[in-house]
PDB file of N, CA and C in Angstrom:
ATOM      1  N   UNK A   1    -117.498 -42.465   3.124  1.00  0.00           N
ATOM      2  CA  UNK A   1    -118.087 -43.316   2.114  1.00  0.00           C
ATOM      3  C   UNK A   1    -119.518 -42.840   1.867  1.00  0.00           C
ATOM      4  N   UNK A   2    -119.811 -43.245   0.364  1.00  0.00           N
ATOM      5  CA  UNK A   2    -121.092 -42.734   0.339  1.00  0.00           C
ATOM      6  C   UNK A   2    -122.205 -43.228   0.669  1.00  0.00           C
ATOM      7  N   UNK A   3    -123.160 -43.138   1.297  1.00  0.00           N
ATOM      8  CA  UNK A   3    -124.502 -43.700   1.685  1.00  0.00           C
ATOM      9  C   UNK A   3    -125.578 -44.150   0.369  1.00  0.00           C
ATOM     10  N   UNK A   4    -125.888 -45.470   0.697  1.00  0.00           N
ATOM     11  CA  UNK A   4    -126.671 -46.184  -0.389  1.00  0.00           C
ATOM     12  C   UNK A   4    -127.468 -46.439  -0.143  1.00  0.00           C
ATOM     13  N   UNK A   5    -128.454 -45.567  -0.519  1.00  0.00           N
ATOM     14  CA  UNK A   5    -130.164 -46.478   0.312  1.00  0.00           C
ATOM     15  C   UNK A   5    -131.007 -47.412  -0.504  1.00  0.00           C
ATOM     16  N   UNK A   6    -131.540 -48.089   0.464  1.00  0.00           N
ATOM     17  CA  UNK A   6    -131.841 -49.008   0.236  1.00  0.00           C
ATOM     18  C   UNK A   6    -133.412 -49.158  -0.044  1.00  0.00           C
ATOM     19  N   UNK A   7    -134.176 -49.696  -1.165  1.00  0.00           N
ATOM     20  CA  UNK A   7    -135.671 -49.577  -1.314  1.00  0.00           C
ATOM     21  C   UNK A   7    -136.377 -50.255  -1.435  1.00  0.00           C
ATOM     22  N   UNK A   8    -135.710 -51.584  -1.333  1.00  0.00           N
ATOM     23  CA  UNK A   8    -136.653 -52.667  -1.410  1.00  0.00           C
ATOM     24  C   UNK A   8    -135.750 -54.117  -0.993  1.00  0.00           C
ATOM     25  N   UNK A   9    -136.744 -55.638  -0.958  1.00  0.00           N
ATOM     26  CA  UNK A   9    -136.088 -57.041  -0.208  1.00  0.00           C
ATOM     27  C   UNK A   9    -135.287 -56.868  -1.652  1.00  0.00           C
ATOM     28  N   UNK A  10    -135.280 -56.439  -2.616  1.00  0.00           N
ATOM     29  CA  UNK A  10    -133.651 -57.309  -3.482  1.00  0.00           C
ATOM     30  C   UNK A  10    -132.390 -55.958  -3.043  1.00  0.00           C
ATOM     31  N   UNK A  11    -132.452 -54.743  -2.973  1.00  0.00           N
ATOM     32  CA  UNK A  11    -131.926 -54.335  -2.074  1.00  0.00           C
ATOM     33  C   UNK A  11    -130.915 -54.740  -1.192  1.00  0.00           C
ATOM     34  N   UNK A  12    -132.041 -54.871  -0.211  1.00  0.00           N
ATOM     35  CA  UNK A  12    -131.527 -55.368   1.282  1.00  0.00           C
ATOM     36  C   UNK A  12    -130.821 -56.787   1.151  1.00  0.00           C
ATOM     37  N   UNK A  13    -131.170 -57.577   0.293  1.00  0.00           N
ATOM     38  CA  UNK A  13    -130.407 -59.020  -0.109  1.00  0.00           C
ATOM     39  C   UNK A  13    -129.068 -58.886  -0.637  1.00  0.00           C
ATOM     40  N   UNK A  14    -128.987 -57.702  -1.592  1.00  0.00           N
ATOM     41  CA  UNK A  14    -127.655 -57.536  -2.016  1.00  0.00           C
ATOM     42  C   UNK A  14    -126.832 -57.282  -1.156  1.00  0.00           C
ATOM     43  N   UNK A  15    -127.480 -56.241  -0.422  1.00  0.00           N
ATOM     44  CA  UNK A  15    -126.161 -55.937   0.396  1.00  0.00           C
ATOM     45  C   UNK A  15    -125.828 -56.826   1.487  1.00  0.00           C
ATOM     46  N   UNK A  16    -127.027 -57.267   2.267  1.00  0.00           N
ATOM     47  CA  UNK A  16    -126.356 -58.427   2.986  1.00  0.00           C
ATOM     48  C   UNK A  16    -125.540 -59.560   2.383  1.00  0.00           C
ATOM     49  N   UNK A  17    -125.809 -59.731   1.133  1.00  0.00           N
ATOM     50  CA  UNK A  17    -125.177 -60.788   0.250  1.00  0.00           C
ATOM     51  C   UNK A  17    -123.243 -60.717   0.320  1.00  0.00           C
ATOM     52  N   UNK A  18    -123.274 -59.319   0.387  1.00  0.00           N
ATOM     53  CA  UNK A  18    -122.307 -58.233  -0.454  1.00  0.00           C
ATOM     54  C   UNK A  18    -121.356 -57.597   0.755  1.00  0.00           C
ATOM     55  N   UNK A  19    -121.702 -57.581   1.777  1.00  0.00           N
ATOM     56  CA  UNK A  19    -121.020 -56.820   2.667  1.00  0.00           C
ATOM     57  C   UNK A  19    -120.403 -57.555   4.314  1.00  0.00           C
ATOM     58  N   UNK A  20    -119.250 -57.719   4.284  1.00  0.00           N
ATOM     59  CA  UNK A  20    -119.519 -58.805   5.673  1.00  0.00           C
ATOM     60  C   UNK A  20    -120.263 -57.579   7.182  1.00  0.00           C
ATOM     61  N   UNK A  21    -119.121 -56.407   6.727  1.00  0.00           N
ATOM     62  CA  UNK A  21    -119.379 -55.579   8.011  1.00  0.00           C
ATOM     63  C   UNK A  21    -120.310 -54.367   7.337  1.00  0.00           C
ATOM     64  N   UNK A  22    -120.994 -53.482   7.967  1.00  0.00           N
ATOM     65  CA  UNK A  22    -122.092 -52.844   7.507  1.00  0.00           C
ATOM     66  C   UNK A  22    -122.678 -51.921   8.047  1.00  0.00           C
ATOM     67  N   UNK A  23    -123.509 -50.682   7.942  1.00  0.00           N
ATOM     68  CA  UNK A  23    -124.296 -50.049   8.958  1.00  0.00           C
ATOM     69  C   UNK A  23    -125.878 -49.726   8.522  1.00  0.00           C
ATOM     70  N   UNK A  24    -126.872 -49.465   8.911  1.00  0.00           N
ATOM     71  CA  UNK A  24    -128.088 -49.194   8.275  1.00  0.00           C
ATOM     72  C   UNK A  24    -128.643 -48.325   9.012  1.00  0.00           C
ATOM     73  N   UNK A  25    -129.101 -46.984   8.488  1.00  0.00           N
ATOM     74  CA  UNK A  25    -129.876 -46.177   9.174  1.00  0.00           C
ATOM     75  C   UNK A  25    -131.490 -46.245   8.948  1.00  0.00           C
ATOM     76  N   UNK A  26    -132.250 -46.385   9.725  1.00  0.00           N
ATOM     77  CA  UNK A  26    -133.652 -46.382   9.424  1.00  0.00           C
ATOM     78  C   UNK A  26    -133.821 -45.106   9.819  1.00  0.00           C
ATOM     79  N   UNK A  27    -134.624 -44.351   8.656  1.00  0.00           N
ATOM     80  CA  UNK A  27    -134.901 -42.853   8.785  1.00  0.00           C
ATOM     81  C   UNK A  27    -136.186 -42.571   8.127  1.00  0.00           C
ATOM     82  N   UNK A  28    -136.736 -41.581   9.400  1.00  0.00           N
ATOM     83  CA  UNK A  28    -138.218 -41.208   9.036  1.00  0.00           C
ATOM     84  C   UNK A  28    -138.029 -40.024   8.526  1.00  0.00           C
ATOM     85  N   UNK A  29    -138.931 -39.351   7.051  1.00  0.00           N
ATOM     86  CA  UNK A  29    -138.871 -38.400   6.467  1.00  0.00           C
ATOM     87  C   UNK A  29    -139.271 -37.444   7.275  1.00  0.00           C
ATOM     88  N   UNK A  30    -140.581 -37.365   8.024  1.00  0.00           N
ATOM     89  CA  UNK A  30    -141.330 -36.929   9.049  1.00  0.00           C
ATOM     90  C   UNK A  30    -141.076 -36.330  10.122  1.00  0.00           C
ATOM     91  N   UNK A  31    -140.052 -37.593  10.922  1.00  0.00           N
ATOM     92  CA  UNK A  31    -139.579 -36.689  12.408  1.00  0.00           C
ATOM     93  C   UNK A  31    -138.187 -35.513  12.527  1.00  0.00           C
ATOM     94  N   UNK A  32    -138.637 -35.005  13.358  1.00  0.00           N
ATOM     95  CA  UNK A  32    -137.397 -34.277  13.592  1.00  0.00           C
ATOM     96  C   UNK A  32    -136.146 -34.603  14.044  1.00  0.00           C
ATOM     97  N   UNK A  33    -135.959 -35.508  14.987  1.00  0.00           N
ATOM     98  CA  UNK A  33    -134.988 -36.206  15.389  1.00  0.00           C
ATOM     99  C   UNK A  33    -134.661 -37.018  14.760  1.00  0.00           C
ATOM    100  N   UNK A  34    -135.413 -37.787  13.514  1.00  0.00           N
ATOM    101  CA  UNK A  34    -134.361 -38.567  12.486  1.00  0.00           C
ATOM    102  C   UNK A  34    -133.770 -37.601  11.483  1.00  0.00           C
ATOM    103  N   UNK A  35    -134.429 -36.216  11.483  1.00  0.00           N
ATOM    104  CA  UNK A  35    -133.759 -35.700  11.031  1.00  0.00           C
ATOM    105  C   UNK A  35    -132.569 -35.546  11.441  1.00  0.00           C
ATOM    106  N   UNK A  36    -132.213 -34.943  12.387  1.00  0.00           N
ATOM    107  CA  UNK A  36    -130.432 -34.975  13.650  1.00  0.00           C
ATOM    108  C   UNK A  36    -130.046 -36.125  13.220  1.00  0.00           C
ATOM    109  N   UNK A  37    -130.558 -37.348  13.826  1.00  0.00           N
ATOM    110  CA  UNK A  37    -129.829 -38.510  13.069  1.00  0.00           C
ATOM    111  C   UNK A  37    -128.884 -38.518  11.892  1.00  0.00           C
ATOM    112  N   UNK A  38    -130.031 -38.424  10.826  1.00  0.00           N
ATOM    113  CA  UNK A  38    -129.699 -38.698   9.274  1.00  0.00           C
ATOM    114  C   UNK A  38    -128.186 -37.592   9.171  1.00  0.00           C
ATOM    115  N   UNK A  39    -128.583 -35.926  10.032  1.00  0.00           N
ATOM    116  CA  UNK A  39    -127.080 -35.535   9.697  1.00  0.00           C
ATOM    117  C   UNK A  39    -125.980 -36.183  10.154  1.00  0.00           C
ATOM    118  N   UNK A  40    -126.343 -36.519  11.526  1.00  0.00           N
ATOM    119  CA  UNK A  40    -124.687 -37.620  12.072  1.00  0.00           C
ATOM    120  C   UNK A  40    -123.701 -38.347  11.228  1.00  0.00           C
ATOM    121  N   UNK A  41    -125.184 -39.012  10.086  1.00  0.00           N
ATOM    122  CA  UNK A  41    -124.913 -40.264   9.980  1.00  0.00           C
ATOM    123  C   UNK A  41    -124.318 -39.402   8.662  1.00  0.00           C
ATOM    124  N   UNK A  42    -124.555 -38.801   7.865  1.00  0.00           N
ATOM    125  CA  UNK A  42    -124.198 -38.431   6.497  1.00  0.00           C
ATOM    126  C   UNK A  42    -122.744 -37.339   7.310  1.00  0.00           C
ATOM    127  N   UNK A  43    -122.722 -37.098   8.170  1.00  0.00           N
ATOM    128  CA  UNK A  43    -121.262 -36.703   8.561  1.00  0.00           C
ATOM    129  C   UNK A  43    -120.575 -37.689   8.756  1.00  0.00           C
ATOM    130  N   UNK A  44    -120.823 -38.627   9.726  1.00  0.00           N
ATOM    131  CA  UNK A  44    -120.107 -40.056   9.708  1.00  0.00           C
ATOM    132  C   UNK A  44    -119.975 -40.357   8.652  1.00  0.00           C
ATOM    133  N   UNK A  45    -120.486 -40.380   7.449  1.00  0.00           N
ATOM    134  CA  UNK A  45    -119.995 -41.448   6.087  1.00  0.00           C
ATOM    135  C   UNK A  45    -118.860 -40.754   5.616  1.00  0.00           C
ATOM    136  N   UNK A  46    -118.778 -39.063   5.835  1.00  0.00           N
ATOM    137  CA  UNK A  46    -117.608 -38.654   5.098  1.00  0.00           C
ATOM    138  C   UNK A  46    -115.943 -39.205   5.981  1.00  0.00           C
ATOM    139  N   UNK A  47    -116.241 -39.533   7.239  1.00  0.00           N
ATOM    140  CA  UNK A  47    -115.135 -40.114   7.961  1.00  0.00           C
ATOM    141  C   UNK A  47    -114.974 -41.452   8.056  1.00  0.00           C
ATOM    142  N   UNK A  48    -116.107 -42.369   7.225  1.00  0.00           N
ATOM    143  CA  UNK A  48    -116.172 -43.846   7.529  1.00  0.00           C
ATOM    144  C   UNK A  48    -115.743 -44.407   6.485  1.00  0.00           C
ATOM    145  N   UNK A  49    -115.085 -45.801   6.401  1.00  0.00           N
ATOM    146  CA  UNK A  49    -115.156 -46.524   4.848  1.00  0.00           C
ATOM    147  C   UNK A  49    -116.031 -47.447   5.143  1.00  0.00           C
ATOM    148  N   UNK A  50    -116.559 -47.955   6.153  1.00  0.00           N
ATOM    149  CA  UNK A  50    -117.532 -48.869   6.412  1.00  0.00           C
ATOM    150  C   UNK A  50    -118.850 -48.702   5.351  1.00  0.00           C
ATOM    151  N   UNK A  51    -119.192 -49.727   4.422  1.00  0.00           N
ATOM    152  CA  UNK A  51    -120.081 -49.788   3.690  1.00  0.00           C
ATOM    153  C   UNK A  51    -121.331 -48.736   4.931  1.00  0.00           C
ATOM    154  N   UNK A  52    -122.348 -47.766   4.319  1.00  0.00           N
ATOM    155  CA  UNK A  52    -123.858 -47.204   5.027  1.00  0.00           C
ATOM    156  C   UNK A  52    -124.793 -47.456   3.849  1.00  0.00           C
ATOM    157  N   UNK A  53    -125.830 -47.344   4.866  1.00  0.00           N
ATOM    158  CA  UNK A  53    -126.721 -47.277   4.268  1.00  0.00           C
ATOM    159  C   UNK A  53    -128.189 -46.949   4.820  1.00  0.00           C
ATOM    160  N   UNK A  54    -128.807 -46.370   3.861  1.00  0.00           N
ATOM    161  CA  UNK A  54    -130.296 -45.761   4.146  1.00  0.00           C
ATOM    162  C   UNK A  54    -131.502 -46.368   3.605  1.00  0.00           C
ATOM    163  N   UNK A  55    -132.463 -46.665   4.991  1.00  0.00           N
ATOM    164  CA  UNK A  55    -133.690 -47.262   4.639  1.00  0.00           C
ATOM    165  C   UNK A  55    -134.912 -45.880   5.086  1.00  0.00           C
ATOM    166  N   UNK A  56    -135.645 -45.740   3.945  1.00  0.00           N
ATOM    167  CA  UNK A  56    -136.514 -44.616   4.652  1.00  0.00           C
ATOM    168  C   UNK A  56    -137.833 -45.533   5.083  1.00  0.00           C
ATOM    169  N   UNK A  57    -138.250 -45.353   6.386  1.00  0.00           N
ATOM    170  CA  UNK A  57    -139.274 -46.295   6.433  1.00  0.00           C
ATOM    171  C   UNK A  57    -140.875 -46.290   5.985  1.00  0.00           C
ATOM    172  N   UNK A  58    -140.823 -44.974   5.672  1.00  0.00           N
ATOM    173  CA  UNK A  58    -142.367 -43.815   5.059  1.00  0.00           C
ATOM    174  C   UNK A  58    -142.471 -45.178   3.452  1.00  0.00           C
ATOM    175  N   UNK A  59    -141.233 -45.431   3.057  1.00  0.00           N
ATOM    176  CA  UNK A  59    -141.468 -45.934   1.846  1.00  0.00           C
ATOM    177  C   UNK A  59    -141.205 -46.927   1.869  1.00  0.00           C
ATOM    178  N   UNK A  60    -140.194 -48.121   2.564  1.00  0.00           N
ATOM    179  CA  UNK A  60    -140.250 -49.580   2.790  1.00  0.00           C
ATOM    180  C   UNK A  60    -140.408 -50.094   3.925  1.00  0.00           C
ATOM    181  N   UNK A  61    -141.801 -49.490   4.640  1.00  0.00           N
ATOM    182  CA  UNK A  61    -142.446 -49.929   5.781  1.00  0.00           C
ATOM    183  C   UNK A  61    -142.385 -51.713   6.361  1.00  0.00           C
ATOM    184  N   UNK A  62    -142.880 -52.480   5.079  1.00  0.00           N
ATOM    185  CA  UNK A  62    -142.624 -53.946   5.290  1.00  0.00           C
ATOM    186  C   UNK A  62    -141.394 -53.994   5.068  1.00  0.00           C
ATOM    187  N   UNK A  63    -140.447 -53.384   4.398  1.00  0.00           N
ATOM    188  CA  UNK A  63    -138.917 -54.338   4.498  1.00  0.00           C
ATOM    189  C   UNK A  63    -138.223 -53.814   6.039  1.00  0.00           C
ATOM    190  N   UNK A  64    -138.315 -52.623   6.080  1.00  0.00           N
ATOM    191  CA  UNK A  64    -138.249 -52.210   8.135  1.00  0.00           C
ATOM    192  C   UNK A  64    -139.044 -53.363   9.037  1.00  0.00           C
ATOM    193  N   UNK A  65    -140.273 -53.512   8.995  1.00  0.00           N
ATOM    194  CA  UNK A  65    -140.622 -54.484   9.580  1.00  0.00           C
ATOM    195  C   UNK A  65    -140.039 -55.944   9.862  1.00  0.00           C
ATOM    196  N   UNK A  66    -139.717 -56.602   8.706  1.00  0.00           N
ATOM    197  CA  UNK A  66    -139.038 -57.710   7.831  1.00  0.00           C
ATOM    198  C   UNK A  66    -137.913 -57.736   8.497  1.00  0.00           C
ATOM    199  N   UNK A  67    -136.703 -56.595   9.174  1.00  0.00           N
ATOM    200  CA  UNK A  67    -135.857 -56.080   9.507  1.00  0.00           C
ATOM    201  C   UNK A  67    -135.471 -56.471  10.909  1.00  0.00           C
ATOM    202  N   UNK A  68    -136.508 -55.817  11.426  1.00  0.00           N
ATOM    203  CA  UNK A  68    -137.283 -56.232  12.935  1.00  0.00           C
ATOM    204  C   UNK A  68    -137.548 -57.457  13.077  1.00  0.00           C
ATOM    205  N   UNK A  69    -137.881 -58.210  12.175  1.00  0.00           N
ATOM    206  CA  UNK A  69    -138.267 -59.454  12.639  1.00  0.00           C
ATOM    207  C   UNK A  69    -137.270 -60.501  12.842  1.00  0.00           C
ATOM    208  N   UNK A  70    -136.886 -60.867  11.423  1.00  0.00           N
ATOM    209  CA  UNK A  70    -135.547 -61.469  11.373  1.00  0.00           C
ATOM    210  C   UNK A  70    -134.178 -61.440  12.127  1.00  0.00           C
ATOM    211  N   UNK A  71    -133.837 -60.731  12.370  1.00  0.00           N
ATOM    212  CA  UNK A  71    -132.989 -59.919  13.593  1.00  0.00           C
ATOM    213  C   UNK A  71    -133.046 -59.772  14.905  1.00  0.00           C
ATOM    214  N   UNK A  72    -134.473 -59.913  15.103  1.00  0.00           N
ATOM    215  CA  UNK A  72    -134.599 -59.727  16.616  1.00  0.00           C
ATOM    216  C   UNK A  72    -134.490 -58.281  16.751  1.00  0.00           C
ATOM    217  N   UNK A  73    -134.817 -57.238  16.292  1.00  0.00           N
ATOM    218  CA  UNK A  73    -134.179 -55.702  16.934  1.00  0.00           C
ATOM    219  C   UNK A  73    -135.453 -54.989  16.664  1.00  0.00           C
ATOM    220  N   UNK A  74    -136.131 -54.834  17.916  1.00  0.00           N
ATOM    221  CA  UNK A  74    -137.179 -54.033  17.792  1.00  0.00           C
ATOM    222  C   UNK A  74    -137.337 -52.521  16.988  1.00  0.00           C
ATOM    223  N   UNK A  75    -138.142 -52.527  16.356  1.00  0.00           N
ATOM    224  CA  UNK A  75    -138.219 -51.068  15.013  1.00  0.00           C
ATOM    225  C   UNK A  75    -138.273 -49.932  15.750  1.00  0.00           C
ATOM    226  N   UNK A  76    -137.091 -49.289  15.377  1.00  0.00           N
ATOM    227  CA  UNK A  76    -137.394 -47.831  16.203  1.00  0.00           C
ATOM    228  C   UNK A  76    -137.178 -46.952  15.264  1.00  0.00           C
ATOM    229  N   UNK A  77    -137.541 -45.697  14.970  1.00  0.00           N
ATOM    230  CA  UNK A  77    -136.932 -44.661  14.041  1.00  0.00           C
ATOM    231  C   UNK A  77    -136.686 -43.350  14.528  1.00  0.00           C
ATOM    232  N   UNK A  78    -135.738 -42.694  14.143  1.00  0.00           N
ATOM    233  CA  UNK A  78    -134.707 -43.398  13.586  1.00  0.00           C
ATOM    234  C   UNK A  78    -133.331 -44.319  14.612  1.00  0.00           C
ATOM    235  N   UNK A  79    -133.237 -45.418  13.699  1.00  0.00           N
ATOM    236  CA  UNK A  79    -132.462 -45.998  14.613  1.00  0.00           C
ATOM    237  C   UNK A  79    -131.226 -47.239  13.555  1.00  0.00           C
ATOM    238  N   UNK A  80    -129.882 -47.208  14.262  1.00  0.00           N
ATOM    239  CA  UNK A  80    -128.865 -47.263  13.653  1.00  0.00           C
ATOM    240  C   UNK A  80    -128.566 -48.670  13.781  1.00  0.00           C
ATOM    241  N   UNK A  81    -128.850 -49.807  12.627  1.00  0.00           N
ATOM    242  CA  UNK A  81    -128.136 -51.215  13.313  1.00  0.00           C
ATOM    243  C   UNK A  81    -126.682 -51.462  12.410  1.00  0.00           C
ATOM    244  N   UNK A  82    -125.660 -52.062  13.013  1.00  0.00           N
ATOM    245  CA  UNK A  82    -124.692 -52.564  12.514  1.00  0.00           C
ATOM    246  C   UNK A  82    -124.566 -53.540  12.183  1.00  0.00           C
ATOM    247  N   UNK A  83    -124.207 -54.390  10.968  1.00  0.00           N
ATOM    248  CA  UNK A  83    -124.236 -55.683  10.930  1.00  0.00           C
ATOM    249  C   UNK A  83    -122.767 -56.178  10.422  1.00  0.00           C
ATOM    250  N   UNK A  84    -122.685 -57.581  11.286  1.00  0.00           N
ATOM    251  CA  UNK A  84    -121.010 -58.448  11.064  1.00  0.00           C
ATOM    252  C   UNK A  84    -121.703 -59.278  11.006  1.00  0.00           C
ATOM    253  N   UNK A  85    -121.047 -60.019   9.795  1.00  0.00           N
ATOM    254  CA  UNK A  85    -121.676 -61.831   9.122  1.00  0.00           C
ATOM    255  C   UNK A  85    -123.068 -62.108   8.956  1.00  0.00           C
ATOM    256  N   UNK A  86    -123.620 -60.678   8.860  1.00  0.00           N
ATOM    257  CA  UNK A  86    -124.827 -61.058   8.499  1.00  0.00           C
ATOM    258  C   UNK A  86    -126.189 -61.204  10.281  1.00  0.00           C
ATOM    259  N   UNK A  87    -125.368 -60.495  11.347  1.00  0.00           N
ATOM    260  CA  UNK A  87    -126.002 -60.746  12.118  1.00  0.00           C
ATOM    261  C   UNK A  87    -126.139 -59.337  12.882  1.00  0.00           C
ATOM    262  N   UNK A  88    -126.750 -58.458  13.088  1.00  0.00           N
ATOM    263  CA  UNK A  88    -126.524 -57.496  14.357  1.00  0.00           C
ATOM    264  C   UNK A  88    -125.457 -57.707  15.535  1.00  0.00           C
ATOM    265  N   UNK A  89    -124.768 -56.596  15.188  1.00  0.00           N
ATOM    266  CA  UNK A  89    -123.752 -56.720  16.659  1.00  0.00           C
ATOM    267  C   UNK A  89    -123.887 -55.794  17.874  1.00  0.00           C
ATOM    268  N   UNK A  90    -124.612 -54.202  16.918  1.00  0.00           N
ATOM    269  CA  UNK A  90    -124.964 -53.279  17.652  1.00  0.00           C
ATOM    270  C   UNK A  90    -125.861 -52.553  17.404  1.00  0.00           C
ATOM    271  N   UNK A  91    -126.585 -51.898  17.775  1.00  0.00           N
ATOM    272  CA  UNK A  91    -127.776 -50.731  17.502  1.00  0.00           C
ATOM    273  C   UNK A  91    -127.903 -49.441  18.058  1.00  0.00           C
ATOM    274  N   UNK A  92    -128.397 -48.770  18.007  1.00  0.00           N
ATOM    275  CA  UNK A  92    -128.768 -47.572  18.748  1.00  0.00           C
ATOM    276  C   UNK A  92    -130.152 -46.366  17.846  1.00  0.00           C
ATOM    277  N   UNK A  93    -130.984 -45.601  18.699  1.00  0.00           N
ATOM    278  CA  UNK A  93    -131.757 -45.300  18.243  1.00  0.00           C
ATOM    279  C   UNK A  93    -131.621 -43.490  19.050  1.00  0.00           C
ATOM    280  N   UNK A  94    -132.630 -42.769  18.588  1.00  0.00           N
ATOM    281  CA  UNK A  94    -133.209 -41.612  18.464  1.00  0.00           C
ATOM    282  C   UNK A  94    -131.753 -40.473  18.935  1.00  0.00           C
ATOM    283  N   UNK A  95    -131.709 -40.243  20.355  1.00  0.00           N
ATOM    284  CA  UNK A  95    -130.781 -39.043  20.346  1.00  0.00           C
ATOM    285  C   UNK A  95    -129.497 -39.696  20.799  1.00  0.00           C
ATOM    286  N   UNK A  96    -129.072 -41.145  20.553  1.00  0.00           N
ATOM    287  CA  UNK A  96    -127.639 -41.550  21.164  1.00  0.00           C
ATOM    288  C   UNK A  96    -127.346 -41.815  19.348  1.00  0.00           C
ATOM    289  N   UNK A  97    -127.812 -41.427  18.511  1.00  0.00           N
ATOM    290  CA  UNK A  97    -127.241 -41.445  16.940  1.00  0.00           C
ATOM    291  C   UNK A  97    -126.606 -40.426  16.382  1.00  0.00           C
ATOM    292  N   UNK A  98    -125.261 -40.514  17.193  1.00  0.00           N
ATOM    293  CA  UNK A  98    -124.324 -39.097  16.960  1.00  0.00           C
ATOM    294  C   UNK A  98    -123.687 -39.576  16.239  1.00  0.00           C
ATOM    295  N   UNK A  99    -122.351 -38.433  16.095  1.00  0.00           N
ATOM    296  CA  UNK A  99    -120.992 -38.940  15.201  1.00  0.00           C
ATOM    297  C   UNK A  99    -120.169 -39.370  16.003  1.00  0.00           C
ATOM    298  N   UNK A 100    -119.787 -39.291  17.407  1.00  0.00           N
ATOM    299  CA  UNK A 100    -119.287 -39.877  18.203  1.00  0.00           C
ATOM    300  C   UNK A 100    -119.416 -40.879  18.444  1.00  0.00           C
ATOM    301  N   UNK A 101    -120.582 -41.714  18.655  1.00  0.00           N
ATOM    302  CA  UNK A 101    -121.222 -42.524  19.005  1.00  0.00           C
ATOM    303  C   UNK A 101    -121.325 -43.768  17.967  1.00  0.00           C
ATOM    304  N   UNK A 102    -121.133 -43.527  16.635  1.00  0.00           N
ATOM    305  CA  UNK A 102    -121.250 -43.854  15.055  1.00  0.00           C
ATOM    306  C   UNK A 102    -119.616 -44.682  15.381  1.00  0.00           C
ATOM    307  N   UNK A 103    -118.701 -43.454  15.813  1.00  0.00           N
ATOM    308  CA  UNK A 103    -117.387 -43.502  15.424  1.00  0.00           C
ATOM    309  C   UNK A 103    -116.886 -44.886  16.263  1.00  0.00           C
ATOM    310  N   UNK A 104    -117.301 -44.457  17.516  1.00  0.00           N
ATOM    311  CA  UNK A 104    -116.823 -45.903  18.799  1.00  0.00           C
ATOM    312  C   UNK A 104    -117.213 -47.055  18.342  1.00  0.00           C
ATOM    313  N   UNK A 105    -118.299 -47.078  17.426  1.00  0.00           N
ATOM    314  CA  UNK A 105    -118.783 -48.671  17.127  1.00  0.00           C
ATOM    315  C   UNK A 105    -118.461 -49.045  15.872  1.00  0.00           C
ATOM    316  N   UNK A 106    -117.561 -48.295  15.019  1.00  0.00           N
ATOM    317  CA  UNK A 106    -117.173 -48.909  13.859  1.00  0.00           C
ATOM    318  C   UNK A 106    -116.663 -50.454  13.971  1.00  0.00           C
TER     319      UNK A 106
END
């Protein structure tokens, strides 16, 4: 499936609005290891139907924050949360954001 990023709170409202089950990658343009990430994850979408999606945080710093807060899930980048009903079920951050790892927690 294809990856939809996300750029702002009406954004992020839709899709929580819109999606029961879900994934979100927070990705820094910057690091190197969200770089590794971001490929996992754009390999994972070609094997997933699970709605993805991409937040870059260089550019929606407060809605990442906003993210963190509401949720309870401390901001890491890059780092992978899953969401069912609108709540976090799982996460993971920097070098455990494989395709393997993507795949077990669908």
């Amino acid at each position: 499936m294809k990856i939809k990023d996300i750029k702002n709170m009406e954004d992020f409202e839709e899709v929580t609005q819109g999606n029961k089950k879900w994934m979100l990658l927070k990705h820094s343009l910057t690091c190197p290891i969200s770089g590794s990430a971001n490929q996992a994850y754009e390999s994972f979408s070609e094997q997933s139907e699970m709605p993805l999606y991409r937040l870059y945080v260089q550019d929606s710093r407060e809605l990442s924050n906003y993210i963190a807060k509401k949720y309870k899930v401390q901001h890491e980048s890059p780092q992978v949360i899953k969401f069912e009903n609108d709540k976090p079920s799982w996460h993971t951050s920097h070098f455990d954001i494989t395709v393997d790892n993507l795949i077990r927690h669908i």
